[in-house]
N, C-alpha and C. Protein backbone atom coordinates (compact mmCIF):
# COMPACT_ATOMS: atom_id res chain seq x y z
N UNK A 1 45.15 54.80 -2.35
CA UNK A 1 45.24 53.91 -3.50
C UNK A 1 45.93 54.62 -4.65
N UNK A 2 47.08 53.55 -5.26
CA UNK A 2 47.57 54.10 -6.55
C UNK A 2 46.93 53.73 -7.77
N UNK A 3 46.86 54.12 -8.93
CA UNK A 3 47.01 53.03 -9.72
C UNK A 3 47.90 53.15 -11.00
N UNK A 4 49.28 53.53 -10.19
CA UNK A 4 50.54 53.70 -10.71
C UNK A 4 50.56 54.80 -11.40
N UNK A 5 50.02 55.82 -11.64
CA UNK A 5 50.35 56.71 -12.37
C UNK A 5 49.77 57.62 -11.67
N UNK A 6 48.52 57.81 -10.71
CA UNK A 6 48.27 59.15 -10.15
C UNK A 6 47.56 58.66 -9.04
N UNK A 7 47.29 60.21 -7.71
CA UNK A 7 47.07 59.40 -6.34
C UNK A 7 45.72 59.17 -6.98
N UNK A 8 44.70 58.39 -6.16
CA UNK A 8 43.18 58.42 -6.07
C UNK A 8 43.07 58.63 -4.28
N UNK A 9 42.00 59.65 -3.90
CA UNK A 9 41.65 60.03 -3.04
C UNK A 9 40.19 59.84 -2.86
N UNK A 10 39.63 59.15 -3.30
CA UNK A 10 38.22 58.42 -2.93
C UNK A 10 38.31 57.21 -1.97
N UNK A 11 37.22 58.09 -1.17
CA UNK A 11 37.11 56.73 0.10
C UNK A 11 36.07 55.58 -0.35
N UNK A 12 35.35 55.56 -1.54
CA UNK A 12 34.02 54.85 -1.71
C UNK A 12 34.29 53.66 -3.15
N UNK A 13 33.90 52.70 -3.52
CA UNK A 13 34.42 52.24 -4.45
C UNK A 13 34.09 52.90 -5.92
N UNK A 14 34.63 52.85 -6.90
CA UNK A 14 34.01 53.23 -7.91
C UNK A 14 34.19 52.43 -8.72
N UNK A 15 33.21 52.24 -9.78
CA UNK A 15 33.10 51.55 -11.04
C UNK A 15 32.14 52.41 -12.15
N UNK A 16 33.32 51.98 -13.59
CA UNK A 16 32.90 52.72 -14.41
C UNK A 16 31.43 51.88 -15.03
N UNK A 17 30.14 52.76 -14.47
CA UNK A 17 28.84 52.62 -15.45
C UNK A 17 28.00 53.82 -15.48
N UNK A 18 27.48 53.53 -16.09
CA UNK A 18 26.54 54.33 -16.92
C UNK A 18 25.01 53.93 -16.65
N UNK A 19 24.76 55.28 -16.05
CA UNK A 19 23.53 55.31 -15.48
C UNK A 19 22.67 56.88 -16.22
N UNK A 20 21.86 56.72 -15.95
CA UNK A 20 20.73 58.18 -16.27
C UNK A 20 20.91 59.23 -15.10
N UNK A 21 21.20 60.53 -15.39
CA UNK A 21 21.36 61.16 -14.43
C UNK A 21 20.54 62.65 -15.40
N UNK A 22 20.10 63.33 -13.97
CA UNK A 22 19.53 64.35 -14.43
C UNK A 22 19.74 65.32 -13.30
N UNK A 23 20.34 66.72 -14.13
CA UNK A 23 21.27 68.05 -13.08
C UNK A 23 20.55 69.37 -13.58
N UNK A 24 20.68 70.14 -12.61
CA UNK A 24 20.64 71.57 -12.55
C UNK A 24 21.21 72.64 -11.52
N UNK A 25 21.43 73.22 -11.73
CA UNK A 25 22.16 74.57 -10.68
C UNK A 25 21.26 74.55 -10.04
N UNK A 26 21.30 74.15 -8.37
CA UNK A 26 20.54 74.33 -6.89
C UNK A 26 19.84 75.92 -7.15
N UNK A 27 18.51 76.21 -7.76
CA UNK A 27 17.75 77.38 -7.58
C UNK A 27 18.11 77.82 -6.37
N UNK A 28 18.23 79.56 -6.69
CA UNK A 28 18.09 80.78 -5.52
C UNK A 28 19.50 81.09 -5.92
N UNK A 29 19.57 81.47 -6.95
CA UNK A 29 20.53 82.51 -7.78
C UNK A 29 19.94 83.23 -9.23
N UNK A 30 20.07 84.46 -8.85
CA UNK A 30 19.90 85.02 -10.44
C UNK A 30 19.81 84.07 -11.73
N UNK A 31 20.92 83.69 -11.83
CA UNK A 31 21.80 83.26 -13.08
C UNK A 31 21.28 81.37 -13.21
N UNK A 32 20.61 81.15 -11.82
CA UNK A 32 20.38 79.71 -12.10
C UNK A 32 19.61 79.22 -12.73
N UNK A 33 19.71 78.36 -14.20
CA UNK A 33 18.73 77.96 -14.84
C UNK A 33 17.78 76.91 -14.54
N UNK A 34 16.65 76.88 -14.01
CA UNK A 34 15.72 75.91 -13.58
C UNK A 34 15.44 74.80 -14.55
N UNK A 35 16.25 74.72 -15.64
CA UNK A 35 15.93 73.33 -16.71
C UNK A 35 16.81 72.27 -15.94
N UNK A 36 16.51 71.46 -16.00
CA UNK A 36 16.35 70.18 -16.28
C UNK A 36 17.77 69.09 -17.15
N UNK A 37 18.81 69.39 -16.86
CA UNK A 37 19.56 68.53 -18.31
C UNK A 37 20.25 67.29 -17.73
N UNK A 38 19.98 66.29 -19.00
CA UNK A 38 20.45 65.29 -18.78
C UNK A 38 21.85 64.22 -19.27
N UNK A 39 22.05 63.39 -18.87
CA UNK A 39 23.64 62.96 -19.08
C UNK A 39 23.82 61.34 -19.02
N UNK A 40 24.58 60.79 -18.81
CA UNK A 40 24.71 59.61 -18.62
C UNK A 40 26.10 59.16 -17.81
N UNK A 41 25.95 58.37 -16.57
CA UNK A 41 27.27 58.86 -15.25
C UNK A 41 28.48 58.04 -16.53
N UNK A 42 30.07 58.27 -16.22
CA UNK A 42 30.81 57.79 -16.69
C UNK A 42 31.48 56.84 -15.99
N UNK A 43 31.09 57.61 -14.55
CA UNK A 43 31.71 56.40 -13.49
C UNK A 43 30.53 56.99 -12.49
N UNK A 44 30.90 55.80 -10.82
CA UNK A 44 30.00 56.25 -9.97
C UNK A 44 30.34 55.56 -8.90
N UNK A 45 29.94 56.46 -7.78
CA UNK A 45 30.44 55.95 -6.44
C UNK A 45 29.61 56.43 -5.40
N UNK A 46 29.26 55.91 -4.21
CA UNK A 46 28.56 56.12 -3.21
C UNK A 46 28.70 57.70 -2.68
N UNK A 47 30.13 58.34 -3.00
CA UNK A 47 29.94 59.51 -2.58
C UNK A 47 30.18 60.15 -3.66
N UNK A 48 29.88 59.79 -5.33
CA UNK A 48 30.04 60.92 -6.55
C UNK A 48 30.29 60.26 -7.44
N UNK A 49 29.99 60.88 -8.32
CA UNK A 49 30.15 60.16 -9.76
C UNK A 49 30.57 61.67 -10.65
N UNK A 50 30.90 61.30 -12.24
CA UNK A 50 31.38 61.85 -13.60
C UNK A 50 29.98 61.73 -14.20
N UNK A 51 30.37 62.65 -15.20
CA UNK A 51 29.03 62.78 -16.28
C UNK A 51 29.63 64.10 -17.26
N UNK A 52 29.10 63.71 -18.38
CA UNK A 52 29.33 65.07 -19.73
C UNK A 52 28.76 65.84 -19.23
N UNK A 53 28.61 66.64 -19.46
CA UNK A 53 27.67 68.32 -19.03
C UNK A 53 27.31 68.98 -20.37
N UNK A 54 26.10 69.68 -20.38
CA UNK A 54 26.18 70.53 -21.36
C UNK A 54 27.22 71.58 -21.35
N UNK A 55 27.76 72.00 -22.70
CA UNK A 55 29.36 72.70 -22.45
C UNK A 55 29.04 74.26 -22.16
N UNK A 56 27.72 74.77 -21.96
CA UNK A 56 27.25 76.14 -22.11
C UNK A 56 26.72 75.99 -20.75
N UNK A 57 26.36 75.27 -20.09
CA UNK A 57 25.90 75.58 -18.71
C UNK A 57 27.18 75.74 -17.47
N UNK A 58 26.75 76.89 -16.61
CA UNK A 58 27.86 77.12 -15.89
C UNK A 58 27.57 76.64 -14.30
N UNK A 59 28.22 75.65 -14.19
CA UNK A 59 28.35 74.73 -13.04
C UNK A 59 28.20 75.56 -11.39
N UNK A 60 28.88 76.66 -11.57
CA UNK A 60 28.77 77.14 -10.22
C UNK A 60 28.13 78.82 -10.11
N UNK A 61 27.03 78.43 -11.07
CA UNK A 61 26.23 79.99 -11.32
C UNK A 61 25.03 79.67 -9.76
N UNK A 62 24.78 78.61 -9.44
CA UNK A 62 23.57 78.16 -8.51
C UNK A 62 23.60 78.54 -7.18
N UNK A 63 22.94 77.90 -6.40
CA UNK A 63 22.92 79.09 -4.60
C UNK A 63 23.97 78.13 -4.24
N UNK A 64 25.06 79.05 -4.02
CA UNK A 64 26.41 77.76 -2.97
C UNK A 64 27.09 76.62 -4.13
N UNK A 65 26.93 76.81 -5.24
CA UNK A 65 27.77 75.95 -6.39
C UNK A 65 27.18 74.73 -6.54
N UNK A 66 26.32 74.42 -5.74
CA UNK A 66 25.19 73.31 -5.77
C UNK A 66 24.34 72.85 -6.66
N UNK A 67 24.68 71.38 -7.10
CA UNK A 67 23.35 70.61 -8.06
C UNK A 67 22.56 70.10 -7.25
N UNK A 68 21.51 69.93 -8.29
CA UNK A 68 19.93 68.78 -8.03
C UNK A 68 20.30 67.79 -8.51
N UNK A 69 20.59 66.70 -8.56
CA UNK A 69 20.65 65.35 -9.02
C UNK A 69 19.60 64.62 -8.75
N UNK A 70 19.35 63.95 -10.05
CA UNK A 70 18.54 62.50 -9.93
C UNK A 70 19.25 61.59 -10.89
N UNK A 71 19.73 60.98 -10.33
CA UNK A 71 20.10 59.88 -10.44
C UNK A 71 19.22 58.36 -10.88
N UNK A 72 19.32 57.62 -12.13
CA UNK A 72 18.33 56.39 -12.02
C UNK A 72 18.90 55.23 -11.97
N UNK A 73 19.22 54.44 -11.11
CA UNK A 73 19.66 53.25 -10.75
C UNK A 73 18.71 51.68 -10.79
N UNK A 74 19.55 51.09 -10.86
CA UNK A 74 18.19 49.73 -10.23
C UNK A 74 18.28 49.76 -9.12
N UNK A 75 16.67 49.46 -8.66
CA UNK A 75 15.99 50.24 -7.39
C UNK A 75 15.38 50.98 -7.13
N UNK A 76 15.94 51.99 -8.16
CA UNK A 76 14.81 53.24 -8.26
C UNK A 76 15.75 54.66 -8.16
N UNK A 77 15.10 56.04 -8.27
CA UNK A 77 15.50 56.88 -8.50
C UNK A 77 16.58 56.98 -6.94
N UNK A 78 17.18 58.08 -6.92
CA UNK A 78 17.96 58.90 -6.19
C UNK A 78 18.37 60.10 -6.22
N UNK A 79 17.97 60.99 -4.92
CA UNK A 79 18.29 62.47 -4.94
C UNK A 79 19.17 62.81 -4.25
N UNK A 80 20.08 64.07 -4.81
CA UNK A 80 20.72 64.69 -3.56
C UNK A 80 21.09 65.56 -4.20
N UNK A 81 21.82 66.09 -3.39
CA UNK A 81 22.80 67.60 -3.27
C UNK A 81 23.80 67.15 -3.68
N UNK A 82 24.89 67.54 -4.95
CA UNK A 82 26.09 67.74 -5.07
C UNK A 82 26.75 68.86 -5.44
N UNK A 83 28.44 68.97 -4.93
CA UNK A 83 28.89 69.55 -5.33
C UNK A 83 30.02 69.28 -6.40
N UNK A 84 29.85 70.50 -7.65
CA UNK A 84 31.10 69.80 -8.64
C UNK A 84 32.49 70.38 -7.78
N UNK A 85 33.63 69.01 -8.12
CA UNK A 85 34.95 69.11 -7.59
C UNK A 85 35.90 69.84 -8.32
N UNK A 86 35.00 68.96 -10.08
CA UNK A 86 36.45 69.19 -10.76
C UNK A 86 36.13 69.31 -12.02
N UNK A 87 35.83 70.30 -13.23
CA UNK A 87 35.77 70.14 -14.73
C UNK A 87 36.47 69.46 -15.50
N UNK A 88 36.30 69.01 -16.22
CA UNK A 88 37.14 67.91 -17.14
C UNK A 88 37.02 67.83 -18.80
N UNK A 89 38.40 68.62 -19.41
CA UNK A 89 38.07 68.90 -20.45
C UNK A 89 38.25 67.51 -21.42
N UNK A 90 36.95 66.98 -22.50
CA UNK A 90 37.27 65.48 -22.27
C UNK A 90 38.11 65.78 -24.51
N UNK A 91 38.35 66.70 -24.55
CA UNK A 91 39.25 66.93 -25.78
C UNK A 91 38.34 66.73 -26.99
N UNK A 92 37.18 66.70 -26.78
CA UNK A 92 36.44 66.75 -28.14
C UNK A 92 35.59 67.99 -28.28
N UNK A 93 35.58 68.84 -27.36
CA UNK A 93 34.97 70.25 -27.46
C UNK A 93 34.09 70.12 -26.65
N UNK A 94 33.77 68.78 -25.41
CA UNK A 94 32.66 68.75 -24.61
C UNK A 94 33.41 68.72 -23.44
N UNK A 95 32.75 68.86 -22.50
CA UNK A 95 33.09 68.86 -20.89
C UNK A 95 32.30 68.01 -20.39
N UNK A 96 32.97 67.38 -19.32
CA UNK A 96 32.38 66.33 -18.10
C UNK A 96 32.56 67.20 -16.79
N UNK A 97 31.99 66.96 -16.04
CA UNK A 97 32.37 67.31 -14.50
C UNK A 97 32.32 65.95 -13.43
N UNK A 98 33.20 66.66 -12.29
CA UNK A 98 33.34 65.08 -11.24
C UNK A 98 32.08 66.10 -10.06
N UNK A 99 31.29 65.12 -9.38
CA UNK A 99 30.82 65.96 -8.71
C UNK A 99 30.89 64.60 -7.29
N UNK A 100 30.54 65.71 -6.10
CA UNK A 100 31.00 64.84 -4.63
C UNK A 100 29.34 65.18 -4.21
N UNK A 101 28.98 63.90 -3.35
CA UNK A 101 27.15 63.69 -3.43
C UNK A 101 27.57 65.01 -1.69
N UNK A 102 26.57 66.08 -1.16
CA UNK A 102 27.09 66.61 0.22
C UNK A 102 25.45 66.05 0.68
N UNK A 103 24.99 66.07 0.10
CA UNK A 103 23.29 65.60 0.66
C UNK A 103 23.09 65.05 0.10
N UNK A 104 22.80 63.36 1.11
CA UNK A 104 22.41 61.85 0.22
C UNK A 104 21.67 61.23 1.52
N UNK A 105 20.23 61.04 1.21
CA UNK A 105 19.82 59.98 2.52
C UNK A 105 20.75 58.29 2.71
N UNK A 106 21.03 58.51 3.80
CA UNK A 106 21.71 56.68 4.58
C UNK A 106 21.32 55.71 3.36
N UNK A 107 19.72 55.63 3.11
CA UNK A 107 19.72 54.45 2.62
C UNK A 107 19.96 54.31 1.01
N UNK A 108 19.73 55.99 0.66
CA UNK A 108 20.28 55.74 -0.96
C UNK A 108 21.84 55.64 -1.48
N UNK A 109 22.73 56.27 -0.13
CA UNK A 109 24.33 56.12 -0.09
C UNK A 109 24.37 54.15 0.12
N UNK A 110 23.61 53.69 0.52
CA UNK A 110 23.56 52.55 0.57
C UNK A 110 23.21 51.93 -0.76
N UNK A 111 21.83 52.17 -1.26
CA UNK A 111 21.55 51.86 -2.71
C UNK A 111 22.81 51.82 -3.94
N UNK A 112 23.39 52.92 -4.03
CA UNK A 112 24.32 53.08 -4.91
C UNK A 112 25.65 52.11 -4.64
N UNK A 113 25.77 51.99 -3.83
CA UNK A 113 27.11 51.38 -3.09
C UNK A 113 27.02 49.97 -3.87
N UNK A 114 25.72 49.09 -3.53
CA UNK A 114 25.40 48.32 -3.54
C UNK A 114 25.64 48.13 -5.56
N UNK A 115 25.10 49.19 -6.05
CA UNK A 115 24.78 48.74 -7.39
C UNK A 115 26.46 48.91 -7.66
N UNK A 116 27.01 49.50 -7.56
CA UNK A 116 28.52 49.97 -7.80
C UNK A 116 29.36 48.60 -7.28
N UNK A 117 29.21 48.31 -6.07
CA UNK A 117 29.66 46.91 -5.89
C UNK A 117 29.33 45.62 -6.76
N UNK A 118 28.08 45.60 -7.15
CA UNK A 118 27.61 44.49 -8.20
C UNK A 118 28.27 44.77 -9.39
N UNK A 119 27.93 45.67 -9.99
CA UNK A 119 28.83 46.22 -11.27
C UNK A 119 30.38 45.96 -11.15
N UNK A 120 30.79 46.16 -10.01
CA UNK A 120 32.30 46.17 -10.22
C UNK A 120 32.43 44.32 -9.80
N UNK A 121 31.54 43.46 -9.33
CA UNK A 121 31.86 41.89 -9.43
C UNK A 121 31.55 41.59 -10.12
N UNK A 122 30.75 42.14 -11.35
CA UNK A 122 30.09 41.29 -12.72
C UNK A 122 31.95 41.55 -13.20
N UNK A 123 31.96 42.54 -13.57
CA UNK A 123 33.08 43.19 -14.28
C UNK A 123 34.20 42.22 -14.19
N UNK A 124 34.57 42.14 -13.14
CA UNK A 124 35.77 41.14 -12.71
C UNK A 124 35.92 39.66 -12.49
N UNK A 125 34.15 39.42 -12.91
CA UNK A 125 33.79 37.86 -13.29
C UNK A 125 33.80 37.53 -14.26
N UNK A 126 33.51 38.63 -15.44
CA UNK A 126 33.43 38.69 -16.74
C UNK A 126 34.39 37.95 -17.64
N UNK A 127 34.49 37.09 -18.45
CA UNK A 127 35.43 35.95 -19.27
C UNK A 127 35.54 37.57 -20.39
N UNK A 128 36.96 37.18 -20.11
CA UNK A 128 37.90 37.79 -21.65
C UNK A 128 37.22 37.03 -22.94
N UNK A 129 37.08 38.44 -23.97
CA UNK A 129 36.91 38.40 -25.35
C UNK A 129 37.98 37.59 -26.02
C-alpha cells in the first residue's frame, strides 16, 4: 500500500485512535526500570500501534529490547510482548515510538482488530463538518 508519498509495510489495518496504554522495559536487565508509564496509542493495529514515550526512558535498556504492554480497549484490557521498531522524533522535544505486538494471544489479536475495524467504519461514515 501507498499513500502517495511513502511505502506502508503493515499487513494489519490501522486506524488512528487513542486508547490507554501502559509500558515498561521487559524486566531481567540491570538497567530495566520496573515502573509502570503511561501514554495514550496515536494509532493502532492488530499487530502494533504508536504512542509518546517518556523522553528519558530508554526503550531498549530491557531483556531482548522488549515491552510489557497493557493496552485498554473496549472489551477489556490486553497484554503482550512488544517490540519497538522505530523512534519518532515528534519535533516538540518529546518522542513517540512505533512498536510491533511479538507476543499477543489469538483472541486479543482478534479483539483489537475488531475495535480498529469499527473505528476505522465510524470514521469513514462520519458526515463532514
Amino acid at each position: 500500500m501507498t499513500d502517495g508519498t511513502k511505502q506502508q509495510r503493515r499487513s494489519d489495518f490501522r486506524a488512528g485512535v487513542s486508547y490507554p496504554i501502559w509500558y515498561r522495559p521487559l524486566p531481567g536487565s540491570d538497567k530495566a526500570d520496573p515502573r509502570w508509564y503511561t501514554s495514550m496509542t496515536s494509532d493502532l493495529s492488530a499487530g502494533g500501534a504508536s504512542f509518546q514515550v517518556d523522553r528519558h526512558l530508554d526503550l531498549w535498556s530491557g531483556k531482548d529490547g522488549l515491552l510489557e504492554v497493557q493496552l485498554f480497549i473496549p472489551g477489556g484490557a490486553v497484554f503482550a510482548l512488544a517490540g519497538p521498531v522505530r523512534l519518532i522524533d515528534t519535533g516538540d522535544g518529546n518522542k513517540a515510538v512505533a512498536i510491533r505486538f511479538v507476543s499477543l494471544a489469538p483472541g486479543d489479536r482478534d479483539k483489537i482488530a475488531r475495535v480498529v475495524l469499527s473505528s476505522g467504519l465510524e470514521r469513514s461514515h462520519a458526515k463532514p463538518e
